[in-house]
N, C-alpha and C. Protein backbone atom coordinates (compact mmCIF):
# COMPACT_ATOMS: atom_id res chain seq x y z
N UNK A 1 7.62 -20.28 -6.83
CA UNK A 1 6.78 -21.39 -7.23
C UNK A 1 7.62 -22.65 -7.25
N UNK A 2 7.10 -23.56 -6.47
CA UNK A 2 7.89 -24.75 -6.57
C UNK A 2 7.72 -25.78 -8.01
N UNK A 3 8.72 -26.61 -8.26
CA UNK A 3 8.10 -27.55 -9.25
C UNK A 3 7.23 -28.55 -9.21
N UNK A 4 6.73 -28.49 -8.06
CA UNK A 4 5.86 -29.72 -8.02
C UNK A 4 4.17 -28.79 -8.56
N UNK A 5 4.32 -27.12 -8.92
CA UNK A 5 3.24 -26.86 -9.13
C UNK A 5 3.15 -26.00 -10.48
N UNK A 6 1.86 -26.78 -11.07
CA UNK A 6 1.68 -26.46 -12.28
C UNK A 6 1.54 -25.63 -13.48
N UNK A 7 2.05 -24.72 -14.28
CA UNK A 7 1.81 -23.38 -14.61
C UNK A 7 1.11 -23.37 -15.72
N UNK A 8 -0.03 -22.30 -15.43
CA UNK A 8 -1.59 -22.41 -16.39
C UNK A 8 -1.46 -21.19 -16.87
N UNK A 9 -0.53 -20.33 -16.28
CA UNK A 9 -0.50 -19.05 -17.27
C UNK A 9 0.93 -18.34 -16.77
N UNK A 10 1.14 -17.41 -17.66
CA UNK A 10 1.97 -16.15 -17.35
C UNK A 10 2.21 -15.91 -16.19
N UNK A 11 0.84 -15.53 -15.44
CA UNK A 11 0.87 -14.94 -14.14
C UNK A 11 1.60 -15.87 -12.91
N UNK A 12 1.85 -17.37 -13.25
CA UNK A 12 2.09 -18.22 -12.52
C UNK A 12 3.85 -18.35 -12.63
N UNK A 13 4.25 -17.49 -13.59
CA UNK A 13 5.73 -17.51 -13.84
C UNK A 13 6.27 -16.73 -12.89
N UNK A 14 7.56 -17.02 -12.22
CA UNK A 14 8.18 -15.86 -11.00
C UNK A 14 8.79 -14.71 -12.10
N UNK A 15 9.54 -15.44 -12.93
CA UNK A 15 9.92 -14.20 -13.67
C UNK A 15 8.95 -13.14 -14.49
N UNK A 16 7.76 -13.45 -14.57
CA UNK A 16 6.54 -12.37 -14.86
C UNK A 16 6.37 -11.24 -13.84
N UNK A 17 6.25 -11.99 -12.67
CA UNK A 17 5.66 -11.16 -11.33
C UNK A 17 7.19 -10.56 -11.12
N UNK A 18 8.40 -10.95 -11.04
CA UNK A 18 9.56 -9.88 -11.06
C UNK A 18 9.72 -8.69 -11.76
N UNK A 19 8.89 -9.13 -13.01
CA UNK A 19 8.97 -8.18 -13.95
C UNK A 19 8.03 -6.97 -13.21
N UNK A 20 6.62 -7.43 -12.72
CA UNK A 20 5.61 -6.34 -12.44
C UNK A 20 6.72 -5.26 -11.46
N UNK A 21 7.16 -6.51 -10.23
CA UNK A 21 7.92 -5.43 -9.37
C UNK A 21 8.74 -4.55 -9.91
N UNK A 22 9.31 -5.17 -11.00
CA UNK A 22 10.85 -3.85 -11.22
C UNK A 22 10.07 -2.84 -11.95
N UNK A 23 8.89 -2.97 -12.41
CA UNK A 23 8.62 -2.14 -13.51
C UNK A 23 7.55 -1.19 -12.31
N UNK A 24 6.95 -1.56 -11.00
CA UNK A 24 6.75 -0.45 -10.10
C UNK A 24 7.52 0.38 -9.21
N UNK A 25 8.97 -0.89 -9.39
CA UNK A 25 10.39 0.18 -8.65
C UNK A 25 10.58 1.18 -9.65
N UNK A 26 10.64 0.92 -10.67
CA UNK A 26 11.07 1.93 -11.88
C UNK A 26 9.92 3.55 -11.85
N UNK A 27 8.81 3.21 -12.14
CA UNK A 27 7.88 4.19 -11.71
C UNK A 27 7.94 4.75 -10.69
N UNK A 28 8.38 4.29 -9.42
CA UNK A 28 8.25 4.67 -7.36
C UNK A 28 10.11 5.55 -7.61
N UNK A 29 10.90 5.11 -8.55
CA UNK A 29 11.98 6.19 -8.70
C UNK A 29 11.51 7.32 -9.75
N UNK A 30 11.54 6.86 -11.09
CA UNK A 30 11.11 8.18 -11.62
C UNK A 30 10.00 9.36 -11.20
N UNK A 31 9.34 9.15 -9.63
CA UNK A 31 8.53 10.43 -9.31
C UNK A 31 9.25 11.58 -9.02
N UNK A 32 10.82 10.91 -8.94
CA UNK A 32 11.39 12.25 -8.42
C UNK A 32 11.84 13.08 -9.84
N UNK A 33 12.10 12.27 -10.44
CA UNK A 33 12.33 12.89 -12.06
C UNK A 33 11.76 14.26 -12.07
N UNK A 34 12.46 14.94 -13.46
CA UNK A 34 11.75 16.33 -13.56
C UNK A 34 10.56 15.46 -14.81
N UNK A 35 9.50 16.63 -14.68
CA UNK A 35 8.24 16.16 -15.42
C UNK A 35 8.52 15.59 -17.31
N UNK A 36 9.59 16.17 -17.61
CA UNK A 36 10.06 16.05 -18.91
C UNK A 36 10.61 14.56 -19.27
N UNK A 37 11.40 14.30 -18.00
CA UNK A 37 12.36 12.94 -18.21
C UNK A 37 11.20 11.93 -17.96
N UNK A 38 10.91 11.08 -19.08
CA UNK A 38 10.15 9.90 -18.85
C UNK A 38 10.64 8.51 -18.45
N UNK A 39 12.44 8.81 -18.75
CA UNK A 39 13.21 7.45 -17.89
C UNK A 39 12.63 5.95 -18.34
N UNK A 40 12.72 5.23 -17.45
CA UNK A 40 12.68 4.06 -18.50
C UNK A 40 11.43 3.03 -18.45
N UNK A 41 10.20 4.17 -18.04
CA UNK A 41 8.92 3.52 -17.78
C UNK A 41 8.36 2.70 -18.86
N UNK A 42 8.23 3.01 -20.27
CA UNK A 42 8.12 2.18 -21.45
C UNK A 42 8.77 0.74 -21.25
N UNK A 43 10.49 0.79 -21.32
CA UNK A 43 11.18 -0.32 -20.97
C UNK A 43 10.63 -1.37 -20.03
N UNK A 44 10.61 -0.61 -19.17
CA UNK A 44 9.86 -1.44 -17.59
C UNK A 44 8.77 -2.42 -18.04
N UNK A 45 7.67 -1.42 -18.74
CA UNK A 45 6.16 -2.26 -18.98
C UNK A 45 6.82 -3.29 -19.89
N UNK A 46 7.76 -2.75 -20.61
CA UNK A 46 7.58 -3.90 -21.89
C UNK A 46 8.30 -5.63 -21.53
N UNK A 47 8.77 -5.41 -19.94
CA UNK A 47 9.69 -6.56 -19.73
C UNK A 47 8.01 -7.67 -19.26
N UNK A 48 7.62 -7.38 -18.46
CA UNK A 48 6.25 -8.68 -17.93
C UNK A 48 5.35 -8.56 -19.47
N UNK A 49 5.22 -7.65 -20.06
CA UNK A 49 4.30 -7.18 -20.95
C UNK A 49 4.78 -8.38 -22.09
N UNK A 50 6.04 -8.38 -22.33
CA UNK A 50 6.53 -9.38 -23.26
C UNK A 50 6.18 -10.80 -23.20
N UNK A 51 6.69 -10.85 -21.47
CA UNK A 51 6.63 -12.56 -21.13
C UNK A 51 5.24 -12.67 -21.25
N UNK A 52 4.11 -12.32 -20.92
CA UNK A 52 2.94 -11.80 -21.38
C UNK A 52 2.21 -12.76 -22.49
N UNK A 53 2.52 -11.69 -23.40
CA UNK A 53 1.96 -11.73 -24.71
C UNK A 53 3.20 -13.07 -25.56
N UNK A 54 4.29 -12.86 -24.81
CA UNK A 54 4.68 -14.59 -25.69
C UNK A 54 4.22 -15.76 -25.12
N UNK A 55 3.62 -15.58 -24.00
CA UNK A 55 3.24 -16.94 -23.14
C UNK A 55 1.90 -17.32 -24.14
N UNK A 56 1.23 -16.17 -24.59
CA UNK A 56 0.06 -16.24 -25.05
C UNK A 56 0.02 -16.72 -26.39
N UNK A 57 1.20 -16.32 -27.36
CA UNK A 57 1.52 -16.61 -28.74
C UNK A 57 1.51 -18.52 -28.51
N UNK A 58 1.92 -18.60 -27.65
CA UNK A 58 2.18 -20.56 -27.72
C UNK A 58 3.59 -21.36 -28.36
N UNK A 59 3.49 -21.25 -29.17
CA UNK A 59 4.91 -21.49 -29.94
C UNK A 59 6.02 -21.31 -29.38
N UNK A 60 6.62 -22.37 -29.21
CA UNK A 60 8.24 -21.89 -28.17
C UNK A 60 8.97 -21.11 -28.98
N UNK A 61 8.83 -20.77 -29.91
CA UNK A 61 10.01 -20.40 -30.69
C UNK A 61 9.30 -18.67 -30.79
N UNK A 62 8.32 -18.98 -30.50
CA UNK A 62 7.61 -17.42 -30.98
C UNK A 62 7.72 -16.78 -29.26
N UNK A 63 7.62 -17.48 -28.22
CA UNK A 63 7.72 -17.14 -26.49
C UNK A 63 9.04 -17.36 -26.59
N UNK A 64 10.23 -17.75 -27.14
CA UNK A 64 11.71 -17.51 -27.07
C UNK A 64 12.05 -15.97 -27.66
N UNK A 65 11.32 -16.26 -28.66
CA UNK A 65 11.31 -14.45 -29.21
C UNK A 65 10.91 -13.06 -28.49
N UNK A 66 10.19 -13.64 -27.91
CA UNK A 66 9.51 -12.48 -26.77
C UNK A 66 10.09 -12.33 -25.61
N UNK A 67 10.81 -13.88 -25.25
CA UNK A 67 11.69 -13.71 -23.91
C UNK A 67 13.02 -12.88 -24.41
N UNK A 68 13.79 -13.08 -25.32
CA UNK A 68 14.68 -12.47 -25.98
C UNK A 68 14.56 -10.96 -25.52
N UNK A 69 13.34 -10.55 -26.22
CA UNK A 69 12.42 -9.33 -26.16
C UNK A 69 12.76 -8.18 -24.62
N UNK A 70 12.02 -9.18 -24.11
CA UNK A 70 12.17 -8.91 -22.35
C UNK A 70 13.62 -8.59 -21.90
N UNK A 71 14.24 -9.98 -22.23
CA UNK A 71 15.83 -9.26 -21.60
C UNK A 71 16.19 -7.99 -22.24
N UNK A 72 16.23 -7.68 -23.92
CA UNK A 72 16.30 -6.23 -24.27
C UNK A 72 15.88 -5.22 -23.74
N UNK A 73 14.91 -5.28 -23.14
CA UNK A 73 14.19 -4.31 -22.32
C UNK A 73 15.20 -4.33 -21.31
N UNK A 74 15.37 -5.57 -20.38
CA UNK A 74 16.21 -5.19 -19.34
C UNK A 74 17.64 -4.45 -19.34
N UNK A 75 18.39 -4.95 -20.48
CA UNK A 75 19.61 -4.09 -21.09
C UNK A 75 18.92 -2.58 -20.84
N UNK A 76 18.15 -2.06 -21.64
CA UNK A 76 17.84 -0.90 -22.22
C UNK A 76 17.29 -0.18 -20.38
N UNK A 77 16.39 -0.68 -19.81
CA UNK A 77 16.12 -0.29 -17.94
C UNK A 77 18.14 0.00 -17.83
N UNK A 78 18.73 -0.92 -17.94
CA UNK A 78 19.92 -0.97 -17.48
C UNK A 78 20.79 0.68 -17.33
N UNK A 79 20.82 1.04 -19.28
CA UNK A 79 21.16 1.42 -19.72
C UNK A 79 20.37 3.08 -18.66
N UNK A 80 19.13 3.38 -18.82
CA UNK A 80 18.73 4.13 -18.35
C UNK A 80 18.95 4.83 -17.39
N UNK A 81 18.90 3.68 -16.04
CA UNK A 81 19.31 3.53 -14.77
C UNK A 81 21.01 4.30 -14.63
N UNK A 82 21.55 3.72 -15.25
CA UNK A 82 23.02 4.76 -15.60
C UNK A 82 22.96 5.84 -16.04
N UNK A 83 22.48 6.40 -16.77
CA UNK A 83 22.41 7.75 -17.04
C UNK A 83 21.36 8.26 -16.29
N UNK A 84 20.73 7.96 -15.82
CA UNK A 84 19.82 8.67 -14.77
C UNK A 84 20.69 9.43 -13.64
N UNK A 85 21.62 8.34 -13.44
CA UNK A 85 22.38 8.77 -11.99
C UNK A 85 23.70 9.51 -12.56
N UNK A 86 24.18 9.33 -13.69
CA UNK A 86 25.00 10.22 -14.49
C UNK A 86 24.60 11.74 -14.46
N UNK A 87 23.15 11.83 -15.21
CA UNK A 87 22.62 13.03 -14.98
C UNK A 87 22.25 13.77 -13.96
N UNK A 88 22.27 13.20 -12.78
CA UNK A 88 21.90 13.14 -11.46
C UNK A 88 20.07 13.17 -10.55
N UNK A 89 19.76 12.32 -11.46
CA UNK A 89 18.46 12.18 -10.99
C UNK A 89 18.49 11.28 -10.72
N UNK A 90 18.93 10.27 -10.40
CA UNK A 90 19.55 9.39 -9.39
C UNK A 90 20.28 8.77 -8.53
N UNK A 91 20.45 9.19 -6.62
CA UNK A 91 21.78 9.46 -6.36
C UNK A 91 22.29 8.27 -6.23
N UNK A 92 23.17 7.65 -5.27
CA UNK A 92 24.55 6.55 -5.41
C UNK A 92 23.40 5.36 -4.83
N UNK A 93 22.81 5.94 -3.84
CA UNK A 93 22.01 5.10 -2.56
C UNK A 93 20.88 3.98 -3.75
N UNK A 94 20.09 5.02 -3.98
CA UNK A 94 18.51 4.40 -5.10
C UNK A 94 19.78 3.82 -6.23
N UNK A 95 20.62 3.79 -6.62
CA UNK A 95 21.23 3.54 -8.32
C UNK A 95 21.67 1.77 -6.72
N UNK A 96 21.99 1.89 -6.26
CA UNK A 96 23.19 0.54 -5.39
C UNK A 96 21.59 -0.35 -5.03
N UNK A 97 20.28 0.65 -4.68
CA UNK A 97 18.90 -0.52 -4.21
C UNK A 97 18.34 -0.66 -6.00
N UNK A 98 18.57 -0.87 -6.86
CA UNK A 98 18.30 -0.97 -8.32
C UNK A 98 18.74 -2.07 -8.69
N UNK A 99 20.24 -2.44 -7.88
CA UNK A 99 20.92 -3.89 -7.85
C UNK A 99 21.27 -4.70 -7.41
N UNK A 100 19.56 -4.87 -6.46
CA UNK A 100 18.98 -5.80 -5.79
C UNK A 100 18.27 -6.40 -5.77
C-alpha cells in the first residue's frame, strides 16, 4: 500500500494481510504434523487476529497494546518453528522457507 492511500480499516494494513499469510503457511506446514501436535496454529491466528481487534479498540495506546500482542505471538510462532524441526517434524528445507 502506498502512502498516498488511505487506511479505513485493518484489512488495508500490509502488516494484517502478512499476518493472514504466515498464519496459512503455518497451517499448509503443520498438515504434515502427527494428529496430536497442534504446533503453532493458535499463535498464528492470534498475530492478524490482534492487529484486528486493536485497530478496532481505537485508542493508540490500547492498538499499541495489541500490536505488542502480535509480535508475542510472533516470538512464540518463532519459538515453535524451532522445536518443530528439533523434534523433526520439520526438515532443514520448510524450517530455511519459514525465513522468508
Amino acid at each position: 500500500m502506498g502512502r498516498s492511500e488511505q487506511i479505513n480499516s485493518y484489512r488495508d494494513l500490509e502488516v494484517w494481510e502478512q499476518g493472514i499469510a504466515l498464519t496459512e503457511q503455518i497451517y499448509e506446514i503443520a498438515k504434515s504434523f502427527p494428529k496430536a501436535e497442534k504446533f503453532g496454529r493458535r499463535a498464528a491466528v492470534s498475530v492478524p487476529a490482534n492487529i484486528a481487534e486493536g485497530w478496532g479498540r481505537r485508542p493508540t495506546k490500547d492498538y499499541v497494546r495489541f500490536l505488542r500482542m502480535a509480535r508475542g505471538s510472533l516470538t512464540e510462532i518463532e519459538t515453535q518453528i524451532i522445536l518443530a524441526n528439533r523434534l523433526g517434524f520439520l526438515n532443514e528445507t520448510a524450517l530455511q522457507n519459514t525465513r522468508e
